[in-house]
C-alpha atoms as a PDB file:
ATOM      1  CA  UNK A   1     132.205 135.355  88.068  1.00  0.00           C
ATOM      2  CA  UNK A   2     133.550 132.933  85.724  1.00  0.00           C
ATOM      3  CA  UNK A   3     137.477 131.648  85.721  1.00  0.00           C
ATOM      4  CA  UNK A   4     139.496 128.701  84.569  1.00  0.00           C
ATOM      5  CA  UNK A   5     140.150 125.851  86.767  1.00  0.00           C
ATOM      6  CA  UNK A   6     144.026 125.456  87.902  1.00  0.00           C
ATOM      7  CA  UNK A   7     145.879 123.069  86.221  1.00  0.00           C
ATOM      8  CA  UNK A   8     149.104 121.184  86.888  1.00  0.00           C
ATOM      9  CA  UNK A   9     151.491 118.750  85.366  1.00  0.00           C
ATOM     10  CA  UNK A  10     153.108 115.610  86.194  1.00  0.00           C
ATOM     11  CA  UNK A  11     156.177 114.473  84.443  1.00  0.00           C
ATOM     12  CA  UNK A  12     157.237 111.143  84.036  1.00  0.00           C
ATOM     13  CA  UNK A  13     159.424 108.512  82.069  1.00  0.00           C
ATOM     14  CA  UNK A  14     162.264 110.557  80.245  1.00  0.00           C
ATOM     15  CA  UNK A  15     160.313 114.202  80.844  1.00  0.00           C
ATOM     16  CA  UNK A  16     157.844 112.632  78.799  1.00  0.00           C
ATOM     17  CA  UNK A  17     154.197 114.540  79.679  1.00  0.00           C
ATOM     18  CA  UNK A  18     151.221 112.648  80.602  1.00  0.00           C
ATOM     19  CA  UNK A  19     147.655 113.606  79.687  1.00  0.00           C
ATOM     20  CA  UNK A  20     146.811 116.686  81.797  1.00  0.00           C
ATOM     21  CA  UNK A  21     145.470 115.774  84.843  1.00  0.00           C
ATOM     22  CA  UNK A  22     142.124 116.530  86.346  1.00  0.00           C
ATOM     23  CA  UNK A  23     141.643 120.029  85.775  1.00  0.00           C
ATOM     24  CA  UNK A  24     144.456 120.453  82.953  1.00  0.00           C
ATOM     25  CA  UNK A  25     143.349 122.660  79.680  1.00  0.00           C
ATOM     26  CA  UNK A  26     139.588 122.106  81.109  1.00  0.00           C
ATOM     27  CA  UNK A  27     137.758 124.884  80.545  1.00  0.00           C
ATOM     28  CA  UNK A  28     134.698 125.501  83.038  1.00  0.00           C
ATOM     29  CA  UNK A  29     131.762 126.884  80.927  1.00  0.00           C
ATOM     30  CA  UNK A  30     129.134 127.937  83.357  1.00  0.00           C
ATOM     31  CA  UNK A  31     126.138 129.924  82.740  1.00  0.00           C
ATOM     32  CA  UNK A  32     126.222 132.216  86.078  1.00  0.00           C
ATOM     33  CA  UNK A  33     122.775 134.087  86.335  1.00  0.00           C
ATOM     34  CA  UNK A  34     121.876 136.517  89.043  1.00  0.00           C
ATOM     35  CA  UNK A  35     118.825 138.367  89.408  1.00  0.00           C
ATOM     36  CA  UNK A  36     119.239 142.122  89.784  1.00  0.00           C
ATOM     37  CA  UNK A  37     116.814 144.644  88.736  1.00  0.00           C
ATOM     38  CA  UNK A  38     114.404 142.047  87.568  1.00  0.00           C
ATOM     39  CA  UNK A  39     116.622 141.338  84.432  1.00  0.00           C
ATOM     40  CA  UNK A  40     119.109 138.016  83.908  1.00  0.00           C
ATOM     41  CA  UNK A  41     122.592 138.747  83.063  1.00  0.00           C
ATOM     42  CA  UNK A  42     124.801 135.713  81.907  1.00  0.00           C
ATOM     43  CA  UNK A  43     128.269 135.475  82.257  1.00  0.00           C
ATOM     44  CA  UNK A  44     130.120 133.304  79.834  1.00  0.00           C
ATOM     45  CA  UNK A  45     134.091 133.231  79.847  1.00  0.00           C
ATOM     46  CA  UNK A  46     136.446 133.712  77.440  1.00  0.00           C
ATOM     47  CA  UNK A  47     138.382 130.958  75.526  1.00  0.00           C
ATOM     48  CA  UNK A  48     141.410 129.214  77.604  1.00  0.00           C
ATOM     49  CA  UNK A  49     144.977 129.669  75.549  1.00  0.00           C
ATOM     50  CA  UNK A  50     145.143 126.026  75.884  1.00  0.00           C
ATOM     51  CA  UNK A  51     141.749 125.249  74.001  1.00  0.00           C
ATOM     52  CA  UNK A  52     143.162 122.660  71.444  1.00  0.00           C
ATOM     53  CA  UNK A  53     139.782 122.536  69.355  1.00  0.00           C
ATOM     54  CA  UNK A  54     138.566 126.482  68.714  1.00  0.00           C
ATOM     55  CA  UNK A  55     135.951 125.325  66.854  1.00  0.00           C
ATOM     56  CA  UNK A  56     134.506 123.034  68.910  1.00  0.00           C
ATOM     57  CA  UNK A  57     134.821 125.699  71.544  1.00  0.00           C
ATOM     58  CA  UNK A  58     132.472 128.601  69.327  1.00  0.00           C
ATOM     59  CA  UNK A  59     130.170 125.995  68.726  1.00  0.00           C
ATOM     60  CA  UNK A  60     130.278 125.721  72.863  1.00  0.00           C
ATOM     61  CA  UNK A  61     129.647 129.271  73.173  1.00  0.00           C
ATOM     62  CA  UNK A  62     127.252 129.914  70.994  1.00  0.00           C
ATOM     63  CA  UNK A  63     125.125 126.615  72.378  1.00  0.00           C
ATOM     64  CA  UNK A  64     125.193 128.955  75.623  1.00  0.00           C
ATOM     65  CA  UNK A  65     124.547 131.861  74.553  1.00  0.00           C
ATOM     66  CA  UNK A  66     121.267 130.452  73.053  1.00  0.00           C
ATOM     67  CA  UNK A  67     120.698 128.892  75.991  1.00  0.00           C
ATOM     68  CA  UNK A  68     120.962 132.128  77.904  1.00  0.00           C
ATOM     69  CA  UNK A  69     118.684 133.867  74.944  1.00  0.00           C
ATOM     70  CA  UNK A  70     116.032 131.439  75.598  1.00  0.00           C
ATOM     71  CA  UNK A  71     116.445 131.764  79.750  1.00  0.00           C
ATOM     72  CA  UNK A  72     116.093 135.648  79.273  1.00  0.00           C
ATOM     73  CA  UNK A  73     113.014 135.547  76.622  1.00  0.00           C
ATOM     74  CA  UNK A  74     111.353 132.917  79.435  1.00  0.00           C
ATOM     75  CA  UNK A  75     111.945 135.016  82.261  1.00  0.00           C
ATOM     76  CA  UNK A  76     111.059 138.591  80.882  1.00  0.00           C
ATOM     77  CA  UNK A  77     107.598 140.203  81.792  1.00  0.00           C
ATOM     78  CA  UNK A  78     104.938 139.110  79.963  1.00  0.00           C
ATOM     79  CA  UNK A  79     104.525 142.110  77.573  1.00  0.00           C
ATOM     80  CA  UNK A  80     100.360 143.182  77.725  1.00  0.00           C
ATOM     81  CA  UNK A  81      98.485 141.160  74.692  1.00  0.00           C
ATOM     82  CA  UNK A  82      97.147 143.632  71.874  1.00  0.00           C
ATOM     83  CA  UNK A  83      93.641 144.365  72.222  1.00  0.00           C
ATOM     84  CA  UNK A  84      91.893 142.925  69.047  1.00  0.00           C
ATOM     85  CA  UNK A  85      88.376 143.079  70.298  1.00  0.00           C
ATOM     86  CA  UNK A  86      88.635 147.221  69.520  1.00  0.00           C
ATOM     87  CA  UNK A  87      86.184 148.188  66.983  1.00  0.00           C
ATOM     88  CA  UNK A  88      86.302 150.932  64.470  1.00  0.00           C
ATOM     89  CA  UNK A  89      85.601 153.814  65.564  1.00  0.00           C
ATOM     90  CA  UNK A  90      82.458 154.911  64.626  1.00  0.00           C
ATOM     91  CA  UNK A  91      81.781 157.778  62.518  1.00  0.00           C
ATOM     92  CA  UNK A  92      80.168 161.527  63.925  1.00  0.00           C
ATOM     93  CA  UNK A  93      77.217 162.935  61.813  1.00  0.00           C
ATOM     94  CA  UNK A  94      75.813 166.052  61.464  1.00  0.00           C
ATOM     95  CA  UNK A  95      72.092 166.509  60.684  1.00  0.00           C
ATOM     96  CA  UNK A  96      71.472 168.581  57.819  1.00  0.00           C
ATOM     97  CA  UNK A  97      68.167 169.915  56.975  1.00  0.00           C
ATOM     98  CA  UNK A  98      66.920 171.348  53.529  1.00  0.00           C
ATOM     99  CA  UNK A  99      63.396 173.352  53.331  1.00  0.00           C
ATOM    100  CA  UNK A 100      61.742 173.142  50.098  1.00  0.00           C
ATOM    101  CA  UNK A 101      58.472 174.363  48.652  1.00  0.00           C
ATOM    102  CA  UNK A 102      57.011 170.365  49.055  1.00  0.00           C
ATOM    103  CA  UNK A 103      58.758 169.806  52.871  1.00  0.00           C
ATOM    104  CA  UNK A 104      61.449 169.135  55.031  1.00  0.00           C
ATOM    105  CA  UNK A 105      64.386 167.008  54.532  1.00  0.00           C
ATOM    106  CA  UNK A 106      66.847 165.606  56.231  1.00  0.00           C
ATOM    107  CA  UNK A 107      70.389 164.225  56.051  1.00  0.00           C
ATOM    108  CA  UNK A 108      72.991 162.409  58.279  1.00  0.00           C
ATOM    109  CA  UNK A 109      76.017 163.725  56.905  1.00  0.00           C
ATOM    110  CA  UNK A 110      80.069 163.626  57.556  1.00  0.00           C
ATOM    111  CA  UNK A 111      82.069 166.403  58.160  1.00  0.00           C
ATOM    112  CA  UNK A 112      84.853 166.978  56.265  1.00  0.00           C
ATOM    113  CA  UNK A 113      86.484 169.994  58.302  1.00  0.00           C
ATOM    114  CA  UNK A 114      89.781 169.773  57.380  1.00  0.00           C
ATOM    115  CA  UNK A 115      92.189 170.148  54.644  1.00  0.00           C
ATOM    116  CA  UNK A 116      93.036 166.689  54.292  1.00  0.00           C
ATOM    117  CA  UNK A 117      89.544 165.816  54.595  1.00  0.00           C
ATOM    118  CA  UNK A 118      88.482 167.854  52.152  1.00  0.00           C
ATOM    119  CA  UNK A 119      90.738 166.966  49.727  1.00  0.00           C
ATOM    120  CA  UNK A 120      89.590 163.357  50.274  1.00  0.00           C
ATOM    121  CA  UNK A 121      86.274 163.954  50.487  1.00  0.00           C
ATOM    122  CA  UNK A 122      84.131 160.760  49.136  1.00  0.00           C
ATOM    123  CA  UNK A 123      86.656 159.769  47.006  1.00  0.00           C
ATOM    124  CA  UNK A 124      86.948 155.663  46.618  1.00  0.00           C
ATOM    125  CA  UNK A 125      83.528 155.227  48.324  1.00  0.00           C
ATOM    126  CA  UNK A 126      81.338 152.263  46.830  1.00  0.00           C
ATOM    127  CA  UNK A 127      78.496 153.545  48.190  1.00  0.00           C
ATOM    128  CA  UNK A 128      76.711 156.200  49.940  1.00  0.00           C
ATOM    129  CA  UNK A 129      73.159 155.921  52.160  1.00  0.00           C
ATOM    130  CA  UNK A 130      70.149 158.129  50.704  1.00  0.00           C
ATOM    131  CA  UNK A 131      70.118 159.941  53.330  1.00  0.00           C
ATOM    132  CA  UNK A 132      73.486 160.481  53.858  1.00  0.00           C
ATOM    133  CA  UNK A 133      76.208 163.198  52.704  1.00  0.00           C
ATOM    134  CA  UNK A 134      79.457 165.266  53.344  1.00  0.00           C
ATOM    135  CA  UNK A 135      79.569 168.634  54.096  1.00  0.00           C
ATOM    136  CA  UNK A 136      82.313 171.063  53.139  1.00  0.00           C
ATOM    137  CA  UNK A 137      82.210 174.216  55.772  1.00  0.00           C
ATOM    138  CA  UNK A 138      84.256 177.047  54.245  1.00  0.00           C
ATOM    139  CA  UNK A 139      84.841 179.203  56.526  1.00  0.00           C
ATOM    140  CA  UNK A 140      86.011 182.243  55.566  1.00  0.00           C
ATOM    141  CA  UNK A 141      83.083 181.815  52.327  1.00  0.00           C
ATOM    142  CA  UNK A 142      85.271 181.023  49.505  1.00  0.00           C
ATOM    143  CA  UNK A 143      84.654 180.300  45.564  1.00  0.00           C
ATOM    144  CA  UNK A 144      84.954 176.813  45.665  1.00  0.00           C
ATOM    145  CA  UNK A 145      85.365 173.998  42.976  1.00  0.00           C
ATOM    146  CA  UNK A 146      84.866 170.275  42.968  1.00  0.00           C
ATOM    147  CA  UNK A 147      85.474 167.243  40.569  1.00  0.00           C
ATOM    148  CA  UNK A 148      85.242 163.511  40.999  1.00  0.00           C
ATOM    149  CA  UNK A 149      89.045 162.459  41.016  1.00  0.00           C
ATOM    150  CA  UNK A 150      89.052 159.286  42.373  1.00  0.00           C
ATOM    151  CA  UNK A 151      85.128 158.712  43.164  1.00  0.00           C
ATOM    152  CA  UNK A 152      83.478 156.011  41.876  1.00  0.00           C
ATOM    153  CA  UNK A 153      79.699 156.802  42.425  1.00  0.00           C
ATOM    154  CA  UNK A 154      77.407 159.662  41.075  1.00  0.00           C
ATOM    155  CA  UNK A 155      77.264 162.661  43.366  1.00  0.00           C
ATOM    156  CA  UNK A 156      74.988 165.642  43.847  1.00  0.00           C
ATOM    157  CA  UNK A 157      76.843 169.088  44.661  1.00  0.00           C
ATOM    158  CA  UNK A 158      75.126 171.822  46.390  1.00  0.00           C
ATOM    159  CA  UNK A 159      76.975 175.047  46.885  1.00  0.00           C
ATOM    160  CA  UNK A 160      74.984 176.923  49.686  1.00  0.00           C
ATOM    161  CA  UNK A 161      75.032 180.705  50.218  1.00  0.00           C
ATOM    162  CA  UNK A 162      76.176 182.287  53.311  1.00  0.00           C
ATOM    163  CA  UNK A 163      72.614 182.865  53.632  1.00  0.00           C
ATOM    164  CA  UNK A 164      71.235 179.198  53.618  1.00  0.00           C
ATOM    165  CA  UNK A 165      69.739 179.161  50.334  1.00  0.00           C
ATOM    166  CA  UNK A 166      71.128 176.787  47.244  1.00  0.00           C
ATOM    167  CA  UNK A 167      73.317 179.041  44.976  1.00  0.00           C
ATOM    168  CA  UNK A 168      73.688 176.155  42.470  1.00  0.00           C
ATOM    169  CA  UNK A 169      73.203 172.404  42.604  1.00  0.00           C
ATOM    170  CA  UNK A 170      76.108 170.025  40.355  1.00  0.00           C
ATOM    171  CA  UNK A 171      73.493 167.275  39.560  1.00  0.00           C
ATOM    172  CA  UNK A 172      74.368 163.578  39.489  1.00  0.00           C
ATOM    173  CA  UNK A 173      78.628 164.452  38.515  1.00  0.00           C
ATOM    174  CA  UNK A 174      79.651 161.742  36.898  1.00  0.00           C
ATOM    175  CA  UNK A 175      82.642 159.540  38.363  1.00  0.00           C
ATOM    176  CA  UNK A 176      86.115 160.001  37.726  1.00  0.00           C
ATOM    177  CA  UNK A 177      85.340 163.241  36.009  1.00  0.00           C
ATOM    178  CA  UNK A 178      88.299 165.867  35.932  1.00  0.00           C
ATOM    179  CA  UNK A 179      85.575 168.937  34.994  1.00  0.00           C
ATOM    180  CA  UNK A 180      85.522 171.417  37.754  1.00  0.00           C
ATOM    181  CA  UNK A 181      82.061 171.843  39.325  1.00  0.00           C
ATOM    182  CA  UNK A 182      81.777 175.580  40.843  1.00  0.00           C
ATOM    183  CA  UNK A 183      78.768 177.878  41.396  1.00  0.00           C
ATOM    184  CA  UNK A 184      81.358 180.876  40.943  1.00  0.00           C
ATOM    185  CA  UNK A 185      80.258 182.891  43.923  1.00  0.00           C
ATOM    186  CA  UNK A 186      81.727 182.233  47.331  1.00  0.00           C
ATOM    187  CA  UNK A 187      79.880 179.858  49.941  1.00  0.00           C
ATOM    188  CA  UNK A 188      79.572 179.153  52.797  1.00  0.00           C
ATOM    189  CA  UNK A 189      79.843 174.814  52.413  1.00  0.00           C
ATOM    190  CA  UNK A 190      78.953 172.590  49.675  1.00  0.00           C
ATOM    191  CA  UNK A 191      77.044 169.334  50.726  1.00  0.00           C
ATOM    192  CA  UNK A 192      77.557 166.157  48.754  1.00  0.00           C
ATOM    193  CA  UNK A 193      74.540 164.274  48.356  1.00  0.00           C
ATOM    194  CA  UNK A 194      74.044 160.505  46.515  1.00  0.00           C
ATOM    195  CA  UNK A 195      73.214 161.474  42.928  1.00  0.00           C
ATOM    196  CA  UNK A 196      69.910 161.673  41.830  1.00  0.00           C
ATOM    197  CA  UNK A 197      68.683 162.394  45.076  1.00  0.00           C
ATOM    198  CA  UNK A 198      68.044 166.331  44.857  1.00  0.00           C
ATOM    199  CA  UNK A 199      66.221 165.872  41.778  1.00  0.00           C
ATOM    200  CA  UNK A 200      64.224 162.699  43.616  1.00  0.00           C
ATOM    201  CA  UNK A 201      63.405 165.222  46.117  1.00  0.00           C
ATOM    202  CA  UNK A 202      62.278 168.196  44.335  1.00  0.00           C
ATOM    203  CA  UNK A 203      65.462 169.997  45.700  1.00  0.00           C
ATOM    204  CA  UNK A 204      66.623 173.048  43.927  1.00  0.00           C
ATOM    205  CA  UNK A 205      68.130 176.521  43.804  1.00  0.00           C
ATOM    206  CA  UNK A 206      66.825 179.054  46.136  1.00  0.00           C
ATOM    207  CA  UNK A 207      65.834 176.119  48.641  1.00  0.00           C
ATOM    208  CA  UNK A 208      67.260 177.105  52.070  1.00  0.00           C
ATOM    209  CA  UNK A 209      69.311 174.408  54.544  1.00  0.00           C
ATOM    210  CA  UNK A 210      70.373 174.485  58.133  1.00  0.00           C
ATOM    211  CA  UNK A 211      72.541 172.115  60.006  1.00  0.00           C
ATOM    212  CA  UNK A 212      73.685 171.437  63.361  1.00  0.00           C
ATOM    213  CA  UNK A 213      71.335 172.278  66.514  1.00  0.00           C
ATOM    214  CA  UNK A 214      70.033 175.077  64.510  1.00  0.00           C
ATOM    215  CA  UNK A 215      68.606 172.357  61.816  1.00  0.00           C
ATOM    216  CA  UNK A 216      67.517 169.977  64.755  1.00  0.00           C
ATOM    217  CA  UNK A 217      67.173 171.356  68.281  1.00  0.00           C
ATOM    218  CA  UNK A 218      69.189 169.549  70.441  1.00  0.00           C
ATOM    219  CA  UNK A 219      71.549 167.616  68.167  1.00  0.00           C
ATOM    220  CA  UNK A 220      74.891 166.934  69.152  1.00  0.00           C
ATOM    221  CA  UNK A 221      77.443 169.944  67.763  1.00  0.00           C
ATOM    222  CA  UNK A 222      80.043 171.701  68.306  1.00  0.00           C
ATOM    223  CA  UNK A 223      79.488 175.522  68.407  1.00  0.00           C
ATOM    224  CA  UNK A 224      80.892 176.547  64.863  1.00  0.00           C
ATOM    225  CA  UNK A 225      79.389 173.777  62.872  1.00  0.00           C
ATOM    226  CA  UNK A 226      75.969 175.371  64.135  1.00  0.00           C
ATOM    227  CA  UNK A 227      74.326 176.720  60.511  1.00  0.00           C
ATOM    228  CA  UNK A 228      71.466 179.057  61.060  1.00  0.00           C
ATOM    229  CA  UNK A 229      71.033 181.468  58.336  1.00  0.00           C
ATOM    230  CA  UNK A 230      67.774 183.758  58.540  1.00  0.00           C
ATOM    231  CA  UNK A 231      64.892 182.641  57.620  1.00  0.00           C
ATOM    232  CA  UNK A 232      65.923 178.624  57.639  1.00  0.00           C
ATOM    233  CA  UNK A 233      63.188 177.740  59.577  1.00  0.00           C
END
């Protein structure tokens, strides 16, 4: 605990008072720390009534009170160091493959499952491999439409049938345009391709695509993003 020293006073010469003697208006300002629970607790007392400077006297407390701030941030557990090392986390692919009359071909795409997603879709993307992609499920088959809000490359859109085969392909969309791209029937997913490259391929309506284990045996998938229309392979 913390308390005031006694004091007493000696009177001389006429009633006359001397200085105070040893211990008179002497405040004791002690920094009392005990241990309990693993945390410091400081005890610092309260001005005397016969403090003649209160100034002086703040500036003592608050000298102590730092003083106890920097004893408690010492003596604290060391709080665990964040792990910077951590590295993004690396994107999952589906494979996605398209039949056509000249071969097979096959893409390393995103998912974008999601409602968020899909409303993000490839939008501020600088770039985008050749043989990669996003696909859109829709599941319940909807009539969807796209446009390029926000994205800054070329894109080819392929709106794909609940059957597998190409209802319509959106070739090389330009950036930033607000036209809606739609094939006006419901699908089951669009894919997103890097413009140019359906054309590059000889892609086009009527081709049929797969995705998932049932467009590579043995590919890593969940069960519903598993694509196998009749007559895909």
């Amino acid at each position: 605990m913390c308390r005031d020293i006694p004091s007493r006073v000696r009177k001389i010469r006429g009633g006359k008072e001397m200085a105070p003697m040893i211990g008179l208006c002497r405040q004791r300002h002690t920094l009392v720390l005990r241990a309990f629970a693993g945390r410091w607790r400081a005890c610092v007392p309260s001005p005397s009534p016969c403090t003649k400077n209160p100034v002086r006297h703040g500036r003592m407390h608050h000298s102590l009170a730092l003083i106890a701030l920097g004893l408690l941030t010492a003596c604290s557990s060391p709080q665990p160091a964040a792990d910077n090392s951590a590295q993004p986390r690396a994107v999952t692919t589906l494979p996605v493959v398209i039949r056509t009359a000249t071969g097979r071909h096959r893409f390393d795409v995103e998912v974008a499952r999601t409602e968020a997603e899909q409303e993000r879709g490839l939008m501020f993307r600088k770039q985008l491999a050749p043989d990669g992609g996003m696909l859109f499920p829709m599941d319940p088959p909807r009539t969807a439409s796209f446009w390029m809000k926000n994205t800054v490359i070329p894109l080819d859109m392929l709106f794909i049938h609940t059957d597998g085969s190409i209802a319509f392909i959106g070739a090389n969309v330009a950036p930033y345009s607000r036209e809606p791209v739609s094939a006006g029937v419901p699908v089951a997913a669009v894919l997103e391709l890097a413009g140019g490259r359906a054309a590059a391929l000889g892609i086009g309506e009527g081709d049929r695509v797969a995705w998932g284990a049932c467009a590579v045996p043995g590919a890593p998938s969940s069960g519903d993003l598993n694509f196998c229309p009749g007559g895909s392979d």
